[in-house]
Protein backbone atom coordinates (compact mmCIF):
# COMPACT_ATOMS: atom_id res chain seq x y z
CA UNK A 1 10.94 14.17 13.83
CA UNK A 2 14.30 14.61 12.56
CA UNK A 3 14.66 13.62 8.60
CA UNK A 4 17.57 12.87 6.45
CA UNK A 5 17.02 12.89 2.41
CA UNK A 6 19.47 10.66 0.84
CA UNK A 7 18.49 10.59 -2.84
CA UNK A 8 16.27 13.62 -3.25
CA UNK A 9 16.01 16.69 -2.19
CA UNK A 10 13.85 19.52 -1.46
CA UNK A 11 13.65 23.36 -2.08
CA UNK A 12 14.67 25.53 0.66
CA UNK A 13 11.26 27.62 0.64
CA UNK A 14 8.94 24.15 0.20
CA UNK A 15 11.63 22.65 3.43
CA UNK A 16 10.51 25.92 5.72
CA UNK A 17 6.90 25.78 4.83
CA UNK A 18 6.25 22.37 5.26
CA UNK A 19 8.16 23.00 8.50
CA UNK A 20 5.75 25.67 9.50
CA UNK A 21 2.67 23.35 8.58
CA UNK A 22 4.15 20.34 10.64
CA UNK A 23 4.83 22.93 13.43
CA UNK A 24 1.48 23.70 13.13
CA UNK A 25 -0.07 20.52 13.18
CA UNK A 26 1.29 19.12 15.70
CA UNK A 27 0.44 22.19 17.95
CA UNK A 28 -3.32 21.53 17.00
CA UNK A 29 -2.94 17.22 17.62
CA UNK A 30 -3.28 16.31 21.16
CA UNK A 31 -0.40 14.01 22.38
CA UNK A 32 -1.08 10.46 21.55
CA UNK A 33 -1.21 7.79 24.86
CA UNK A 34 0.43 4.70 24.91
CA UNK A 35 -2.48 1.94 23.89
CA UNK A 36 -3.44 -0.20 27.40
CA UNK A 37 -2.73 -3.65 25.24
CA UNK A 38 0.99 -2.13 24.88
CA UNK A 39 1.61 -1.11 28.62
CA UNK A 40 4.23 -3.15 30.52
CA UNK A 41 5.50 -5.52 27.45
CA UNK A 42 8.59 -5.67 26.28
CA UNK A 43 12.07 -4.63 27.88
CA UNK A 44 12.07 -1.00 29.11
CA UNK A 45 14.88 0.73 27.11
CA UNK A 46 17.53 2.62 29.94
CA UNK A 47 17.74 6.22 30.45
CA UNK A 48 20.50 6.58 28.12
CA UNK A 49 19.12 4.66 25.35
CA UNK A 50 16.11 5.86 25.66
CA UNK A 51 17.55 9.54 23.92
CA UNK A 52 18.81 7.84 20.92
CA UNK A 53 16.95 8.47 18.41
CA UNK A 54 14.68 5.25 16.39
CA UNK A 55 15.71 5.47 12.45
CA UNK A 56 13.45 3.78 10.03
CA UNK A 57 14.62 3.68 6.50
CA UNK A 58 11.58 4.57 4.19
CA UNK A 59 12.35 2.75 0.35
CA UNK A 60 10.03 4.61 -2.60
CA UNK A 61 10.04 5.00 -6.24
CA UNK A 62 10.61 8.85 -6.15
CA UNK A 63 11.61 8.71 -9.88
CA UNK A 64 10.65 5.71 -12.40
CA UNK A 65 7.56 4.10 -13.51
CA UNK A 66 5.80 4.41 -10.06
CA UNK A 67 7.36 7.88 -8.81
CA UNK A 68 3.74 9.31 -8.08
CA UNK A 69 3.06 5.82 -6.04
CA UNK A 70 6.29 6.43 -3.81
CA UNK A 71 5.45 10.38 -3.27
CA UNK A 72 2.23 9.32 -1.91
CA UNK A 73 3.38 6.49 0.28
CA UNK A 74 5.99 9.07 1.48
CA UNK A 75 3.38 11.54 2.48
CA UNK A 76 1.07 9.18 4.09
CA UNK A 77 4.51 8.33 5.87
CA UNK A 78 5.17 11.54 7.72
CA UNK A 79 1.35 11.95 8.48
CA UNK A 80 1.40 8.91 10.15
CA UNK A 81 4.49 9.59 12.33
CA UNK A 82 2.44 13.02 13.38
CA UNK A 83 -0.96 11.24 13.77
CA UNK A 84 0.84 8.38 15.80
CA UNK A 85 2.82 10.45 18.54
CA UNK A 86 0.14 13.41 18.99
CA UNK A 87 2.90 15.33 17.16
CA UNK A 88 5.84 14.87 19.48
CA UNK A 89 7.32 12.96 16.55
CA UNK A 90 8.79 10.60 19.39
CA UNK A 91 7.89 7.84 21.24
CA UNK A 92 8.51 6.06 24.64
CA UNK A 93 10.69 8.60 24.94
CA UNK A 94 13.18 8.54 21.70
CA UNK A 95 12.71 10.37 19.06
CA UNK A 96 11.66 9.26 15.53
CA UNK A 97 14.51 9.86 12.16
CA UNK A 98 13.16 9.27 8.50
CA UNK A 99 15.75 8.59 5.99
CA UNK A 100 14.16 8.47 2.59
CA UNK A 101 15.78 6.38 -0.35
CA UNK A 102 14.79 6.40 -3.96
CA UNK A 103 14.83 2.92 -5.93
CA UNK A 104 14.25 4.61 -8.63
CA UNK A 105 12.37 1.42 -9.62
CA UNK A 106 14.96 -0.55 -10.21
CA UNK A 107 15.71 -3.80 -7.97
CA UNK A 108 19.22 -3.41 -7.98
CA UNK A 109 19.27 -0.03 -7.13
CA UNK A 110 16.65 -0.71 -4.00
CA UNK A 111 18.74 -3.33 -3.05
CA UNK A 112 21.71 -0.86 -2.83
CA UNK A 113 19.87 2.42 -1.05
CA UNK A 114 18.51 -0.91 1.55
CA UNK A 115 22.18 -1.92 2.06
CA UNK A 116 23.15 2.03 3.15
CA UNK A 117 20.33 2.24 5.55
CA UNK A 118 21.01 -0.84 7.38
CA UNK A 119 24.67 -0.68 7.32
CA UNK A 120 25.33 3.09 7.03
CA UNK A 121 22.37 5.14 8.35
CA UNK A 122 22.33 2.03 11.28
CA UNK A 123 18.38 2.07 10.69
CA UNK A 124 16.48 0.25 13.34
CA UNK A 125 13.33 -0.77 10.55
CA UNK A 126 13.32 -0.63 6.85
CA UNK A 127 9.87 0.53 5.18
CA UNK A 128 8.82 -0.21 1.02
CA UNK A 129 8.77 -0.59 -1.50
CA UNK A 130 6.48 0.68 -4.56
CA UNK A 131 7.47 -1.84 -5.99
CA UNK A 132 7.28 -5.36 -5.72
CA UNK A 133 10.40 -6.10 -7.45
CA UNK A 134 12.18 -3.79 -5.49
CA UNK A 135 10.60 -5.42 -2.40
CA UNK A 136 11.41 -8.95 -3.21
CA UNK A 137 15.30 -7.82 -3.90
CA UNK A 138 15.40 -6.42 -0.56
CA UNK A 139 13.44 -8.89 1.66
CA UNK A 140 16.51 -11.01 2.27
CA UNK A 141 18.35 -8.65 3.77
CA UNK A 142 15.71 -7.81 6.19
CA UNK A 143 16.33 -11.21 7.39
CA UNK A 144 20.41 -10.86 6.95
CA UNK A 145 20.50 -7.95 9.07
CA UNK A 146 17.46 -8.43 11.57
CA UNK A 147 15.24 -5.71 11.10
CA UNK A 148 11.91 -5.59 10.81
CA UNK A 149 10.64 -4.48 7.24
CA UNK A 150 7.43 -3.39 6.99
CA UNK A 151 5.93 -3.65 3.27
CA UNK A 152 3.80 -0.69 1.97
CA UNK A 153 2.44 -0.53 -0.93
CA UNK A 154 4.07 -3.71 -2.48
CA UNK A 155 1.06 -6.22 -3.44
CA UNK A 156 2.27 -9.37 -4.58
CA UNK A 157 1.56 -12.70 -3.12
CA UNK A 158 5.16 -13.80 -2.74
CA UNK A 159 6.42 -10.99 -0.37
CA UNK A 160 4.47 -12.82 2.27
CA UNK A 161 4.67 -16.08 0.97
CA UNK A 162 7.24 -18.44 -0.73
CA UNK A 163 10.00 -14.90 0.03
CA UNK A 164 8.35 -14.67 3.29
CA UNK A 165 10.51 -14.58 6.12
CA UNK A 166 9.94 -13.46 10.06
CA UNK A 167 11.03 -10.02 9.74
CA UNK A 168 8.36 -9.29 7.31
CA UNK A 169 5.21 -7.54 7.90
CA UNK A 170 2.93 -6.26 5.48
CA UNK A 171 0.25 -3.17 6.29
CA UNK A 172 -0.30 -3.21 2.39
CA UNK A 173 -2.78 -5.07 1.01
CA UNK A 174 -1.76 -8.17 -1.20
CA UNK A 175 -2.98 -9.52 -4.65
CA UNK A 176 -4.96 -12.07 -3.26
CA UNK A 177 -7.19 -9.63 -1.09
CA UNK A 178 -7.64 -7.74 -4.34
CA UNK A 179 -8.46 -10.82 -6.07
CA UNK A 180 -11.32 -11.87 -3.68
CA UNK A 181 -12.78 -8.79 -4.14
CA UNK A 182 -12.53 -8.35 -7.52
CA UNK A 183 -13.74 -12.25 -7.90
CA UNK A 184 -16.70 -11.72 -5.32
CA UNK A 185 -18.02 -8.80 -8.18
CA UNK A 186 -17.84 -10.81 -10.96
CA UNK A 187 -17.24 -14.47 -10.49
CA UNK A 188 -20.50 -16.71 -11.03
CA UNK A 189 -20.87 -20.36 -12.15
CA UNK A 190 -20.47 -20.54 -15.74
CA UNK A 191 -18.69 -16.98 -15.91
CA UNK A 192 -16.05 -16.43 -18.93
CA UNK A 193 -13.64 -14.25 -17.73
CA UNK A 194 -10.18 -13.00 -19.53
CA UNK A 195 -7.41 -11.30 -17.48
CA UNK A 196 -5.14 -8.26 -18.34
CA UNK A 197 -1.95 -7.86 -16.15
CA UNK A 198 1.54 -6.67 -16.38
CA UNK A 199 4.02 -9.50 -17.27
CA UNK A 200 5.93 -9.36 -13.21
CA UNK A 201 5.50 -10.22 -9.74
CA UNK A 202 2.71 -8.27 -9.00
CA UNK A 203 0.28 -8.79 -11.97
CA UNK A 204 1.43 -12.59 -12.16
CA UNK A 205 0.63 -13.09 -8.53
CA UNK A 206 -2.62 -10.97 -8.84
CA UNK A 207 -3.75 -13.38 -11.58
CA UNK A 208 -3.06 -16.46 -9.57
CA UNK A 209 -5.04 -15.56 -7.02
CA UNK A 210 -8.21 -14.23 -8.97
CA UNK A 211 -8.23 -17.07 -10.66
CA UNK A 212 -8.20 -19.08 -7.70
CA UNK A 213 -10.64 -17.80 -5.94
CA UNK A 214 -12.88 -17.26 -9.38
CA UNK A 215 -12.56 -20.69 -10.24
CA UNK A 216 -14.00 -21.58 -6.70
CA UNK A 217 -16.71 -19.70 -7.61
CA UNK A 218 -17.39 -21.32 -10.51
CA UNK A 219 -16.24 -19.71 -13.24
CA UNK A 220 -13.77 -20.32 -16.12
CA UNK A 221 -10.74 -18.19 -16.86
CA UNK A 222 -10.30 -18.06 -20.60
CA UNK A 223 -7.39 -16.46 -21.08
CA UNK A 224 -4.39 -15.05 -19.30
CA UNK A 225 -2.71 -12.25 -20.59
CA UNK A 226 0.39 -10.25 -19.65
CA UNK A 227 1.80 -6.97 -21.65
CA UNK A 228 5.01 -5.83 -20.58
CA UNK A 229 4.66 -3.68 -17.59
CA UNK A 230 6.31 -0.48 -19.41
CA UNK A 231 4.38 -0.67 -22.94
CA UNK A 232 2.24 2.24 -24.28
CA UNK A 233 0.30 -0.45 -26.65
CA UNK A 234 -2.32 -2.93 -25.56
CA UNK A 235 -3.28 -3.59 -29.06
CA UNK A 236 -1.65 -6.83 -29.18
CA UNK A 237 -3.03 -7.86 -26.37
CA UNK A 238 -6.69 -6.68 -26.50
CA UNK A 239 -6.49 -8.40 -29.49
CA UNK A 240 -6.30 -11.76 -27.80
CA UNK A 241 -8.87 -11.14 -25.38
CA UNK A 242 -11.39 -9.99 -28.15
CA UNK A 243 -10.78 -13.52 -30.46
CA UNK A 244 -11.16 -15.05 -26.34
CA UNK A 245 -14.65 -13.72 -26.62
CA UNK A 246 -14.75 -13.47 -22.49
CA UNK A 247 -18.03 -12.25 -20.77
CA UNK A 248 -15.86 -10.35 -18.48
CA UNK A 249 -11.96 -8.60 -18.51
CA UNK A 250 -10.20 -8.42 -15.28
CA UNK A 251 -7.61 -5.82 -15.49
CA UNK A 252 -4.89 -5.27 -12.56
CA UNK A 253 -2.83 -2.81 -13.55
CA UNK A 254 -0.42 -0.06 -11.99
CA UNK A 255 1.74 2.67 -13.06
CA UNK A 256 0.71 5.59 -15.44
CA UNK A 257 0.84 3.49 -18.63
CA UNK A 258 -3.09 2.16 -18.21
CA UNK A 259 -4.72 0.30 -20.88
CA UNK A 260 -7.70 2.22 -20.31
CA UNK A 261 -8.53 4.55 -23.46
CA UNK A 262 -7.05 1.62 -25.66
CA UNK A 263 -9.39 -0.54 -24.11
CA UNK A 264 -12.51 2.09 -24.84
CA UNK A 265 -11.17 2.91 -28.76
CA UNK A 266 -11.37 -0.67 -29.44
CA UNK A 267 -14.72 -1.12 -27.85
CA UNK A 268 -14.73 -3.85 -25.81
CA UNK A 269 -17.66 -2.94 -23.88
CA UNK A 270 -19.14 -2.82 -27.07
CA UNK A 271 -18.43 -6.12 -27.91
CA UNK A 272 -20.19 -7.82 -25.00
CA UNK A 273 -17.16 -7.95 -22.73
CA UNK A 274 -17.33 -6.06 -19.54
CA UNK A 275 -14.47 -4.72 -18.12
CA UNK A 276 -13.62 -5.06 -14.30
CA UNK A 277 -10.90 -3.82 -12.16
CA UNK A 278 -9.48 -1.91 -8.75
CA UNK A 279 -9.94 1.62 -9.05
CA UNK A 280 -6.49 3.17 -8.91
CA UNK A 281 -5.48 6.53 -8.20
CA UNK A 282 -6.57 10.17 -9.21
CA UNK A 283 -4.32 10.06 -12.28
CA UNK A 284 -5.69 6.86 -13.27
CA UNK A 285 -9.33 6.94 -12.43
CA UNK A 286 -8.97 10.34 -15.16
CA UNK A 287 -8.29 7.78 -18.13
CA UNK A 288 -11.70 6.05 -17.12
CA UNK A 289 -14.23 8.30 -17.92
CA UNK A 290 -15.32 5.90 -20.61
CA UNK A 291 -15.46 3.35 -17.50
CA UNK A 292 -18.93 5.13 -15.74
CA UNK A 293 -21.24 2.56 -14.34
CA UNK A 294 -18.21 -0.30 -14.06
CA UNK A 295 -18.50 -1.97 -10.84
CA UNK A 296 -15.73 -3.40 -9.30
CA UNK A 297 -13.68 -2.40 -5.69
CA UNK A 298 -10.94 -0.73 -4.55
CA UNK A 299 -8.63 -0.66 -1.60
CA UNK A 300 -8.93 3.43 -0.92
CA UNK A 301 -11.00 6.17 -1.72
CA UNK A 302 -10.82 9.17 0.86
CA UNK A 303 -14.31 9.86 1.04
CA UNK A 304 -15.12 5.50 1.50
CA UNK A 305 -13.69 5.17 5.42
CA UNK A 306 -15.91 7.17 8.15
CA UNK A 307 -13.50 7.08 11.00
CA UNK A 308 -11.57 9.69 12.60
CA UNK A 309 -7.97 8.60 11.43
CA UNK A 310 -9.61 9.43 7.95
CA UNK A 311 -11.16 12.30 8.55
CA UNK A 312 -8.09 13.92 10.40
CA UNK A 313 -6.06 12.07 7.59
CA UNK A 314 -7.84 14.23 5.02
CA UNK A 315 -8.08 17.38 6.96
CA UNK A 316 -4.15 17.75 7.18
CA UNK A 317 -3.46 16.61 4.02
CA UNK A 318 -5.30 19.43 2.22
CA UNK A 319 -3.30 21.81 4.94
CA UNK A 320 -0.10 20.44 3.83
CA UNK A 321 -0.89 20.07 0.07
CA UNK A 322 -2.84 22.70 -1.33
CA UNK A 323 -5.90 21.75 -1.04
CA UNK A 324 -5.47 18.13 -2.26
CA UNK A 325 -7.21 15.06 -1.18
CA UNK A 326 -5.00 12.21 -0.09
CA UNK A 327 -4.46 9.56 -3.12
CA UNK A 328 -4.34 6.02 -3.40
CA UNK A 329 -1.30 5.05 -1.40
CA UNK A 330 -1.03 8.05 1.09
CA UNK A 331 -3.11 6.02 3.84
CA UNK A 332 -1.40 3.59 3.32
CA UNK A 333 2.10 5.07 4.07
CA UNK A 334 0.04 6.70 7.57
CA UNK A 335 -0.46 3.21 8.39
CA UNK A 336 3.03 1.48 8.24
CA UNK A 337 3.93 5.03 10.10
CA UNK A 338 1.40 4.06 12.67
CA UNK A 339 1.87 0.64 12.92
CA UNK A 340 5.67 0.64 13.66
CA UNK A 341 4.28 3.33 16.67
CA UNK A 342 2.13 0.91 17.50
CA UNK A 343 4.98 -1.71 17.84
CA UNK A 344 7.44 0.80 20.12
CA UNK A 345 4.59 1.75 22.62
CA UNK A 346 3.97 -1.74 23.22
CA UNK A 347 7.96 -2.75 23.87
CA UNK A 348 8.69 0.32 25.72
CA UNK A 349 11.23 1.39 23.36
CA UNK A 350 12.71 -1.78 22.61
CA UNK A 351 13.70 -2.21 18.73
CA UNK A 352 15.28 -5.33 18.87
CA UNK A 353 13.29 -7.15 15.84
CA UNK A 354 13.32 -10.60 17.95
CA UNK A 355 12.23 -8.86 20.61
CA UNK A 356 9.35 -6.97 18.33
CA UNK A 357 8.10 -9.71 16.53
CA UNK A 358 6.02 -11.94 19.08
CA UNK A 359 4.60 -7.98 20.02
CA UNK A 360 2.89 -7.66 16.29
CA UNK A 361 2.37 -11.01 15.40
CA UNK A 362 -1.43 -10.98 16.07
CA UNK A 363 -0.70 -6.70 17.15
CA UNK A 364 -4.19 -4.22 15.81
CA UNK A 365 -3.47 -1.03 15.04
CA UNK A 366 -5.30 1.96 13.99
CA UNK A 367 -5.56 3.31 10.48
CA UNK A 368 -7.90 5.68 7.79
CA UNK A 369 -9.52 2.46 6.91
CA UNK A 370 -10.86 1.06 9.93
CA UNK A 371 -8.49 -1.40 12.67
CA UNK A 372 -6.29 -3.75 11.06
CA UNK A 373 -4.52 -7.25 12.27
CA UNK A 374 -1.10 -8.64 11.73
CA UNK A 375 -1.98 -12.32 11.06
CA UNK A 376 0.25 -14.07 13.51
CA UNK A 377 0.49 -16.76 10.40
CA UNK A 378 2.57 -14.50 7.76
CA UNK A 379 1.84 -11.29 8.82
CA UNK A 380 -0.28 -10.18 6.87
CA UNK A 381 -2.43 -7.46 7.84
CA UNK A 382 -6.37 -8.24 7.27
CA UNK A 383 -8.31 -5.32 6.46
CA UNK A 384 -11.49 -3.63 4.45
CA UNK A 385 -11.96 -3.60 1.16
CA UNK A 386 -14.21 -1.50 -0.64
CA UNK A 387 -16.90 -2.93 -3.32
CA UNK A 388 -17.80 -0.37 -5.54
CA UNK A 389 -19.29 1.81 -8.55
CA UNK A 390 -17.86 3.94 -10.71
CA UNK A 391 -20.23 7.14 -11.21
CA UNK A 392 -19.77 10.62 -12.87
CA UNK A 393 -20.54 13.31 -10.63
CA UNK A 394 -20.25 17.15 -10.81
CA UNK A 395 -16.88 18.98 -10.44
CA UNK A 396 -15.05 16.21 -10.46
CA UNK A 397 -12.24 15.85 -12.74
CA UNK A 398 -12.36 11.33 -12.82
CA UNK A 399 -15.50 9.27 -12.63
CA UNK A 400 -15.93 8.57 -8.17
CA UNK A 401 -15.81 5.04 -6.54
CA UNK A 402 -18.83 5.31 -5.07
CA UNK A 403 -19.37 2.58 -2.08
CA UNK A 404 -21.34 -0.63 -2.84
CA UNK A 405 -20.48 -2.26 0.12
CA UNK A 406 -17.65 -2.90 2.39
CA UNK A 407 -15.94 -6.49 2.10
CA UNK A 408 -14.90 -7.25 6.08
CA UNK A 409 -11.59 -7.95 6.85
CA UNK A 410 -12.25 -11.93 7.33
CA UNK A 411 -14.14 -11.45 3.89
CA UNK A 412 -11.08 -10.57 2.07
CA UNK A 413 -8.49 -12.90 4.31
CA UNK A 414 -6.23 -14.43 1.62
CA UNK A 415 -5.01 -17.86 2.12
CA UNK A 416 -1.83 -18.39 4.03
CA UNK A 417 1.05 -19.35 1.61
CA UNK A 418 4.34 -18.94 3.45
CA UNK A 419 6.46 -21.67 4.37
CA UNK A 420 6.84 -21.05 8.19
């Protein structure tokens, strides 16, 4: 796989060795086959074509409030591009480019590095963002310029519904599938709950939907509250929800400024409100220790998924990265990786994006949580979701997820909101 950095760069030593470990990786991964469902659709690229190389334009917060959440995706990225083509790093007979762009969390900036792929760099599909911000900047141009954009780890609602357009795919979850899980937890009739979540896209859309789907379940939300996204001080806020005198607090929350030891100093728990949330990632789930015995769900944990994308996923990744188990977001860059794979097997090497789109609307695809599905509806991909419990065990550095149960893919199907 050939790989242009525009934006950051690496070490030369860190460049050769993770050379070395790709090298060897792909020596040990056994050449991946075209899927039968994929053979014979699509137009056959010619001979000449077929040499020129596919470029997908990968967007991330490298720097910024979610840096560690676009490192991650990034990883999971180029894992997923190895997994995918049995480590030829090409396929149907072209090889695969990765040009990675910081947004450095900033729309306008995401909307600028998107611009240079598509118009410089020539990309055939964008990928991103972190961010759902930066993703909702750059989701019109997908549709400007024809390319298919396929959203990882952006959550919110709107990406794939009122900004929704046909170029847009999603392997990411969205807030709503959080929201169903989180609501199946907690939600009863009668149920006071209060909500915590940062005052944008994603934490406004995340509310809309628990409370949706709570609601249906018969419970009352009590009190909606949003802290700007970048604050170090929930005091203010936790405040609020105390005087709301909720049975429950939902929290959605992401980025490295976490309510969480604000939210055990002022002793909520304490007060007869328990708190609920997603588990987030390793950096996160280390400001919940106070949080052992919470139950609520989360959309990854590496040791949840028995399947043998996930157990190769977390195999390589301790090869590649000292020893470290893949985080929240790094299957979740493997399967965008895999996905857009997916998509070129099954057109023979065609990237046209009208050509690609009736191929993945309704396309499943492999990934370290189980088979997913593009909903042919908005394109959303359905997918497992993990109930959980948060429990201390020994040597470990966070309080686990341990599983509960798994919520099915048609469980957690969020309502179709697009305007198609």
């Amino acid at each position: 796989m050939r790989r242009r950095k525009q934006g950051f760069k690496f070490g030369i030593t860190s460049l050769l060795v993770a050379t070395t470990l790709l090298a060897a990786a792909c020596s040990q991964q056994p050449a991946a086959q075209p899927s039968q469902s994929g053979s014979g659709q699509g137009a056959p690229s010619s001979q000449g074509e077929s040499k020129q190389p596919i470029k997908i334009g990968v967007l991330a917060s490298l720097t910024g409030a979610l840096e560690d959440y676009g490192k991650q995706t990034t990883r999971g990225f180029e894992l997923g591009i190895a997994y995918a083509t049995g480590g030829t790093n090409e396929v149907a007979g072209r090889p695969i480019e990765v040009i990675i762009e910081d947004t450095e969390t900033k729309s306008d900036v995401a909307v600028k590095k998107a611009t240079k792929l598509i118009e410089d760099d020539q990309v055939d599909f964008l990928v991103g963002s972190s961010s759902s911000g930066d993703t909702l900047a750059v989701v019109p141009l997908a549709e400007e310029h024809k390319k298919i954009m396929v959203v990882e780890p952006a959550a919110a609602d709107s990406i794939t519904a009122d900004n929704w357009n046909k170029y847009v795919f999603r392997t990411a979850r969205n807030s709503s599938q959080d929201a169903i899980a989180g609501a199946l937890a907690i939600a009863k009739q009668g149920t006071k709950i209060a909500t915590l979540a940062p005052d944008y896209a994603f934490g406004r859309d995340g509310v809309a939907a628990f409370k949706e789907v709570a609601e249906k379940q018969g419970a009352q939300i009590v009190l909606e509250e949003y802290a700007d996204q970048k604050t170090t001080d929930f005091t203010p806020n936790l405040q609020k929800i105390i005087q709301a005198k909720p049975e429950y607090l939902f929290v959605i929350w992401s980025g490295a400024n976490t309510p969480w030891s604000q939210i055990a100093d002022m002793k909520l728990q304490e007060q007869g409100i328990k708190v609920s949330t997603g588990t987030a990632d390793f950096a996160t789930l280390k400001t919940m220790r106070t949080m052992v015995g919470m139950e609520g769900f989360t959309l990854y944990y590496y040791d949840l998924p028995k399947n043998e994308v996930n157990d190769w996923l977390i195999e390589e990744h301790k090869k590649r990265h000292n020893g470290e188990a893949p985080d929240l977001f790094v299957p979740g860059g493997m399967t965008a990786a895999m996905a857009i794979v997916e998509a070129v097997k099954k057109s023979n090497g065609d990237t046209n994006a009208d050509n690609l789109i009736p191929l993945m609307e309704g396309m499943s695809f492999d990934s370290p949580k189980g088979k997913m599905t593009f909903r042919p509806e908005d394109h959303q991909a359905l997918q497992v979701m993990y109930a959980i419990r948060l429990e201390q065990k020994d040597g470990m550095e966070w309080p686990v997820p341990v599983l509960v149960g798994e919520l099915s893919p048609e469980d957690t199907a969020p309502p179709v909101r697009n305007k198609r």
